[in-house]
C-alpha atoms as a PDB file:
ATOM      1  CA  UNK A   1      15.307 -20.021   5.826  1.00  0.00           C
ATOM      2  CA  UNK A   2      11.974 -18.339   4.412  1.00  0.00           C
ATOM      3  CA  UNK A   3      11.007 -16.813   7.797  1.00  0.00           C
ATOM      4  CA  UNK A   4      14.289 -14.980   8.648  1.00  0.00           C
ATOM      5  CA  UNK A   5      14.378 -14.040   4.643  1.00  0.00           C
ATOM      6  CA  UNK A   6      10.729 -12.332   5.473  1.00  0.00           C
ATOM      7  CA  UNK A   7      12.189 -10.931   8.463  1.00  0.00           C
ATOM      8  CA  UNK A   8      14.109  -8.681   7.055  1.00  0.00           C
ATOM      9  CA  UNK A   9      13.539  -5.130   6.679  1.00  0.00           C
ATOM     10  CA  UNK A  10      15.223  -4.666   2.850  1.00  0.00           C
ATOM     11  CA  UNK A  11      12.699  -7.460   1.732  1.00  0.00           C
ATOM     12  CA  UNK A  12       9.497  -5.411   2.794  1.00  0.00           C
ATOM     13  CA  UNK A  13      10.888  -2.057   1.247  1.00  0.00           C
ATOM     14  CA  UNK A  14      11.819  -4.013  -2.048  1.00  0.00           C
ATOM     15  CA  UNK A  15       8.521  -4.830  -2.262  1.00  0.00           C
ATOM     16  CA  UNK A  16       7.094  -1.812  -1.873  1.00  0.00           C
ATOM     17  CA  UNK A  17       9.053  -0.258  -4.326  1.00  0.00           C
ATOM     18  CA  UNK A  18       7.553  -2.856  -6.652  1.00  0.00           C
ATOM     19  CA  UNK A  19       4.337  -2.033  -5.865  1.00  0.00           C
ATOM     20  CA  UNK A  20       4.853   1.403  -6.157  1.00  0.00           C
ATOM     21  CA  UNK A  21       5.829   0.981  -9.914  1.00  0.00           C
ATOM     22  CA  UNK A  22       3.251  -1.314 -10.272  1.00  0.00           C
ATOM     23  CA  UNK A  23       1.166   2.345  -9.579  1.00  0.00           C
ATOM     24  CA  UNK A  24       2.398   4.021 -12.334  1.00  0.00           C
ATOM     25  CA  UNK A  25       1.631   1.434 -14.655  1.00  0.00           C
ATOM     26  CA  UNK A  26      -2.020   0.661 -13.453  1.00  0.00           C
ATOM     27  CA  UNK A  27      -3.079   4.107 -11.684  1.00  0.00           C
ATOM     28  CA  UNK A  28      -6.068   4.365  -9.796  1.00  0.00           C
ATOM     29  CA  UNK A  29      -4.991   3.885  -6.081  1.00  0.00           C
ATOM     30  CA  UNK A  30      -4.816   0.240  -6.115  1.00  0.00           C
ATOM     31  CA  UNK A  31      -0.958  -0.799  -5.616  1.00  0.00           C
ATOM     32  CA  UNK A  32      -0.508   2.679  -3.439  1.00  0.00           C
ATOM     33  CA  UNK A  33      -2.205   1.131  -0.280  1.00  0.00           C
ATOM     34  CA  UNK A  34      -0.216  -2.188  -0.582  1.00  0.00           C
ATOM     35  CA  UNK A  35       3.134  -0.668  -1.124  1.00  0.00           C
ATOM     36  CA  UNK A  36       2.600   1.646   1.787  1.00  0.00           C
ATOM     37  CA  UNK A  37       1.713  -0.955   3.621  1.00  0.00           C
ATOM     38  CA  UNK A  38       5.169  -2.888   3.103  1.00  0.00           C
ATOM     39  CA  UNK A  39       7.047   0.140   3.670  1.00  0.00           C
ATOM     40  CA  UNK A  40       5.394   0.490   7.236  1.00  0.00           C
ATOM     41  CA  UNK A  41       6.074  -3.211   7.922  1.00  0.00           C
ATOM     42  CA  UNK A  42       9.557  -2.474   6.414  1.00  0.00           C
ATOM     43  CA  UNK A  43      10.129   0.605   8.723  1.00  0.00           C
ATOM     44  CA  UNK A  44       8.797  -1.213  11.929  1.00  0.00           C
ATOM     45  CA  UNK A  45      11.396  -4.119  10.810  1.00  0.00           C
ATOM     46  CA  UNK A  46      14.315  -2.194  10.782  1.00  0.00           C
ATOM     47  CA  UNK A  47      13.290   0.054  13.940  1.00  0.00           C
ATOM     48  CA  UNK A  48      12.379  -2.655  15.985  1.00  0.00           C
ATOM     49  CA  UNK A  49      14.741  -5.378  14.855  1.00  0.00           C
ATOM     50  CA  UNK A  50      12.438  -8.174  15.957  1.00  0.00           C
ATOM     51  CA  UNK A  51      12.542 -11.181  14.294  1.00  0.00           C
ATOM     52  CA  UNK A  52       8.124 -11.927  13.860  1.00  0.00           C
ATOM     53  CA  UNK A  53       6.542 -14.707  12.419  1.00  0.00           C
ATOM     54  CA  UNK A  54       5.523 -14.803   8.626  1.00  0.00           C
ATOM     55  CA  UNK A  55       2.072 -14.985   9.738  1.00  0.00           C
ATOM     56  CA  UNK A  56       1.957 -12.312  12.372  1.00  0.00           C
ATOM     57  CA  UNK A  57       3.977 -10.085   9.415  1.00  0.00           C
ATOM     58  CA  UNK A  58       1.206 -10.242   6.658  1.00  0.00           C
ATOM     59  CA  UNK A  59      -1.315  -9.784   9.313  1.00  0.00           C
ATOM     60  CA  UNK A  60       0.560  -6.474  10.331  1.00  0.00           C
ATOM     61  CA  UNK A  61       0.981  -5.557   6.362  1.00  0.00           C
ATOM     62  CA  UNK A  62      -2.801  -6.562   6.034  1.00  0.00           C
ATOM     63  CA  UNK A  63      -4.213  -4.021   8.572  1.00  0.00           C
ATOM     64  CA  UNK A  64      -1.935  -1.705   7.677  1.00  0.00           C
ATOM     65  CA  UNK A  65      -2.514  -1.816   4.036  1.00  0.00           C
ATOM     66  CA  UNK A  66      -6.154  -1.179   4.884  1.00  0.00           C
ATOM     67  CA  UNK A  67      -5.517   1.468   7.080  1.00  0.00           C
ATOM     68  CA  UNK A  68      -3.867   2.941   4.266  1.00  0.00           C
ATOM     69  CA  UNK A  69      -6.637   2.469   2.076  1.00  0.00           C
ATOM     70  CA  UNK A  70      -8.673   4.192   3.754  1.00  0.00           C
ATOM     71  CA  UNK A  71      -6.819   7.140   4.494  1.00  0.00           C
ATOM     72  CA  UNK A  72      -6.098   7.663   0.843  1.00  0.00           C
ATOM     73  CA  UNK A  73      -9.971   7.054   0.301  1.00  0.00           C
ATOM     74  CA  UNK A  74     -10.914   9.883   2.431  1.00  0.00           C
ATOM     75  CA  UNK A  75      -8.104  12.049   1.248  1.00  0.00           C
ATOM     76  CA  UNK A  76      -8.529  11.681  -2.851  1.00  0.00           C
ATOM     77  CA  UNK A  77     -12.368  11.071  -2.627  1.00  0.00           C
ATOM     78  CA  UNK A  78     -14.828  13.715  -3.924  1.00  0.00           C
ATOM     79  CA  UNK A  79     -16.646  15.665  -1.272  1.00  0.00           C
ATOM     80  CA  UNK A  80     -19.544  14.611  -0.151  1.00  0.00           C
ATOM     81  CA  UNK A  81     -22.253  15.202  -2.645  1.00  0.00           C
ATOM     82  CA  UNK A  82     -20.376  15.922  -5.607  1.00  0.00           C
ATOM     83  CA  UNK A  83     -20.221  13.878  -8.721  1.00  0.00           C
ATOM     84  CA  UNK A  84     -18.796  14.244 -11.622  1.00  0.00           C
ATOM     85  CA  UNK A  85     -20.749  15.199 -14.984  1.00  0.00           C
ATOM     86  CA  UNK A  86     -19.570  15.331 -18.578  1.00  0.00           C
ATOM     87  CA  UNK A  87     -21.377  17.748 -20.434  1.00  0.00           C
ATOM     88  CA  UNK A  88     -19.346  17.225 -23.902  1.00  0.00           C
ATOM     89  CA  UNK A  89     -18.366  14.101 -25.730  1.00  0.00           C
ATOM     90  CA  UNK A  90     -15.215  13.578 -27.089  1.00  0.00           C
ATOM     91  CA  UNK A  91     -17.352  12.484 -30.351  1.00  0.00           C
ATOM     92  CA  UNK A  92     -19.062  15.531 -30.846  1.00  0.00           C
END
């Protein structure tokens, strides 16, 4: 009953809906890679219609949540080099 229930594509884009709120409540990048991670697994779910193992699944959501990771990484990261400096203090 568990393994058809993960099976199914509305299950993977619930949770990545969840995640995705989870994002606006603690920002910094964290929940983004996860939830687009789901989604994918959701997407290939409903496109493919196979019915995969729960295993094989969170290995799929694994790389691609990492894959995802490190795409955002690249893309939001400073360039190469730069840091960032605070000249004032809010205190002052």
């Amino acid at each position: 009953m568990t393994d058809a229930l993960w099976s199914t594509w509305w299950v993977w884009v619930a949770g990545a809906l969840v995640l995705a709120i989870l994002e606006i409540f603690a920002p910094g990048y964290i929940f983004l890679g996860f939830a687009l991670g789901a989604l994918a697994v959701g997407i290939l779910l409903l496109n493919t219609g196979l019915g995969l193992s729960l295993p094989l699944l969170l290995l799929i959501f694994a790389i691609l949540s990492l894959a995802a990771w490190l795409v955002m990484r690249k893309l939001f990261s400073l360039p190469k080099g730069q840091v960032t400096h605070f000249d004032d203090d809010i205190n002052d």
